[in-house]
Protein backbone atom coordinates (compact mmCIF):
# COMPACT_ATOMS: atom_id res chain seq x y z
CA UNK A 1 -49.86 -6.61 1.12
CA UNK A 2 -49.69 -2.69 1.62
CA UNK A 3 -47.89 -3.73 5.13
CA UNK A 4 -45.38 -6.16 3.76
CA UNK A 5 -44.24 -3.20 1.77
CA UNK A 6 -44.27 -0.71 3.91
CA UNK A 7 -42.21 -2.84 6.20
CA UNK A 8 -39.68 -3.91 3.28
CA UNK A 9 -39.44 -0.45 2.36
CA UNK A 10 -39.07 0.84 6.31
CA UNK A 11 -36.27 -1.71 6.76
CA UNK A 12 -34.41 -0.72 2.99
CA UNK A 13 -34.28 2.85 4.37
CA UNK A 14 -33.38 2.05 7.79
CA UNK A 15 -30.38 0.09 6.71
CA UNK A 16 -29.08 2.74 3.76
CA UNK A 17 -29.07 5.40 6.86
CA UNK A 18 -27.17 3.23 9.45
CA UNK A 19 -24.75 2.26 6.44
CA UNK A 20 -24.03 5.71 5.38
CA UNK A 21 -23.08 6.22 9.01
CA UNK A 22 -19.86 4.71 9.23
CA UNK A 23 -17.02 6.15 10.36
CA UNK A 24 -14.81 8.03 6.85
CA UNK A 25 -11.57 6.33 7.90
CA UNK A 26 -12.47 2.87 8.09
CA UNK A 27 -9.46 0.03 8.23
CA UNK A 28 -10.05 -0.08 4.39
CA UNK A 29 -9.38 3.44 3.32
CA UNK A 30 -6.54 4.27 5.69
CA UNK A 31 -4.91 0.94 3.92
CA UNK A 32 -5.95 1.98 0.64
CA UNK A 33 -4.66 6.00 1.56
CA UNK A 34 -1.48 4.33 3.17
CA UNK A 35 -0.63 2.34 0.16
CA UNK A 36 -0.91 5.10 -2.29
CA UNK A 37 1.66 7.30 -0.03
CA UNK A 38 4.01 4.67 -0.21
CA UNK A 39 3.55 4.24 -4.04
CA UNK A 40 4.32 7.89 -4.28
CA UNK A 41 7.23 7.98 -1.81
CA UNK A 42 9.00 4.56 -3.84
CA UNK A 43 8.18 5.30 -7.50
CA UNK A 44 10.47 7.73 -9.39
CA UNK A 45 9.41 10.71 -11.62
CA UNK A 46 10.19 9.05 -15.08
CA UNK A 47 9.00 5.27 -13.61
CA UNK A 48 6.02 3.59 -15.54
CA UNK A 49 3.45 1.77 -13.20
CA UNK A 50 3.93 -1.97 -14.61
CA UNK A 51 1.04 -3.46 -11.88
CA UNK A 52 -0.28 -2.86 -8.97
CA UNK A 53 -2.61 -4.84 -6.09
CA UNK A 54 -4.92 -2.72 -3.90
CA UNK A 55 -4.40 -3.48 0.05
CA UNK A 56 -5.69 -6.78 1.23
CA UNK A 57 -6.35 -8.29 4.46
CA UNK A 58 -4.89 -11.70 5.11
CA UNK A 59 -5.28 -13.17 8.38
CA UNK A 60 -3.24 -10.61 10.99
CA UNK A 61 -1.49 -8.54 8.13
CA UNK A 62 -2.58 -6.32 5.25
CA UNK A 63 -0.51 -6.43 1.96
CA UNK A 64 0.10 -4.74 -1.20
CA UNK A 65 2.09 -4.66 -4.09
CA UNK A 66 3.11 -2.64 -6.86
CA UNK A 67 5.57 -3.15 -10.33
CA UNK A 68 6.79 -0.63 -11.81
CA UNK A 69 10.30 0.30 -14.28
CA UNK A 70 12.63 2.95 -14.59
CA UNK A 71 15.81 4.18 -15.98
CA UNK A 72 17.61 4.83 -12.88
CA UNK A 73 20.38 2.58 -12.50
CA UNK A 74 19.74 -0.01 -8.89
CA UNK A 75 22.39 1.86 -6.81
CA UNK A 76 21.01 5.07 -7.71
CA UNK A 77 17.22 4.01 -7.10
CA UNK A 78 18.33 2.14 -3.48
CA UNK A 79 20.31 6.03 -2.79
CA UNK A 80 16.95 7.90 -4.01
CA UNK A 81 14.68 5.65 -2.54
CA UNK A 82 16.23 5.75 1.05
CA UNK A 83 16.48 9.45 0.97
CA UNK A 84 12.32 9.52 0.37
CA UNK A 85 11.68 7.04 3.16
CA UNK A 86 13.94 8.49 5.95
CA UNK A 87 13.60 9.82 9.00
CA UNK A 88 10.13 7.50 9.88
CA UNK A 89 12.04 4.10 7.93
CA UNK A 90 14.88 2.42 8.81
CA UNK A 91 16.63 0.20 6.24
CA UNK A 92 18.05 -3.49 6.61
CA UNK A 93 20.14 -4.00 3.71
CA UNK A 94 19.32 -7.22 1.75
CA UNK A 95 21.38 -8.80 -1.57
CA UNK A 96 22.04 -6.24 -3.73
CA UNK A 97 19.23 -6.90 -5.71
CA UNK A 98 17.07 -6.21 -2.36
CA UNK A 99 16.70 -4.38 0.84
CA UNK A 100 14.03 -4.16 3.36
CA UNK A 101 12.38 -0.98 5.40
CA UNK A 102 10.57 -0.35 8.52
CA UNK A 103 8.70 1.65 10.18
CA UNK A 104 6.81 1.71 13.77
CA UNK A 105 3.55 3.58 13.73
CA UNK A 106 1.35 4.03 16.66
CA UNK A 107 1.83 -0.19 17.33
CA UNK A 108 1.20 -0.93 13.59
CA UNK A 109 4.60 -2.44 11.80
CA UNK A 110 5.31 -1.06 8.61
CA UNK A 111 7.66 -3.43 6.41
CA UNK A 112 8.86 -2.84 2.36
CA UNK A 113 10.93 -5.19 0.36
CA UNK A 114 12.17 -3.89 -2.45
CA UNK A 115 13.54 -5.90 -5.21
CA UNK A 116 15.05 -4.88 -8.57
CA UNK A 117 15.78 -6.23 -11.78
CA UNK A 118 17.94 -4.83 -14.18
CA UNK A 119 17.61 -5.65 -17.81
CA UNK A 120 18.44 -3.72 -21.20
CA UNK A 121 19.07 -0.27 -19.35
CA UNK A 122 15.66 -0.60 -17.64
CA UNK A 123 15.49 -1.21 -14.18
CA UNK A 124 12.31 -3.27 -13.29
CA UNK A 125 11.19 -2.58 -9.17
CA UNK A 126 9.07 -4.62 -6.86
CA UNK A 127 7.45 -3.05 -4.08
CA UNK A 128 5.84 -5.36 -1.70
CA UNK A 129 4.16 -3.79 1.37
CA UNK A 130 2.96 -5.44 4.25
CA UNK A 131 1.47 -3.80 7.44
CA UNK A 132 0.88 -5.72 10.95
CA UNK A 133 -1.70 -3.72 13.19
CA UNK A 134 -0.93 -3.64 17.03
């Protein structure tokens, strides 16, 4: 019995340690830390985070989206929003109610849509984020 134990206990330890071991930038967090850059690079000072879904892996991409609304008029968000994405983004103009950006990163392909929704002098904004790795 005092074996069994000692072995349980052995292996418990053994497998905290090589756990604790991985690397700080796993595939997770530099998702996770890429996401919140974009969320701070799209969302305006006076915008109020509506929702929001954390970076998940589906098949060969990783998404994410966030909901947020604001008072700045659409034409004036689209002229903001462009100015906080350039130089690494380029933009491919959409309906006027959308556009898309992207961006080439060491092989990975960076792509935002963008959709807005005025209503009652509030401007409601869709961020949808999806990144396919090299």
């Amino acid at each position: 019995m005092l074996l069994k134990t000692v072995i349980v206990v052995f292996t418990l330890s053994a497998w905290g340690t090589l756990t604790s071991c991985t690397s700080e930038t796993s595939p997770d967090t530099h998702l996770q830390q890429e996401a919140e850059c974009l969320q701070k690079r799209t969302i305006p000072p006076d915008a109020h985070l509506i929702d929001q879904h954390l970076p998940a892996i589906h098949g060969c991409v990783a998404r994410a989206d966030w909901e947020f609304q604001t008072s700045y008029r659409a034409d004036t968000y689209y002229e903001w929003l462009a100015h906080k994405l350039q130089p690494d983004f380029h933009i491919h103009h959409g309906a006027s109610s959308s556009t898309r950006f992207s961006k080439n990163y060491q092989g990975d392909v960076e792509m935002l849509s963008v959709a807005t929704t005025p209503s009652a002098g509030i401007l409601r904004v869709t961020v949808k984020l999806e990144i396919y790795p090299d």
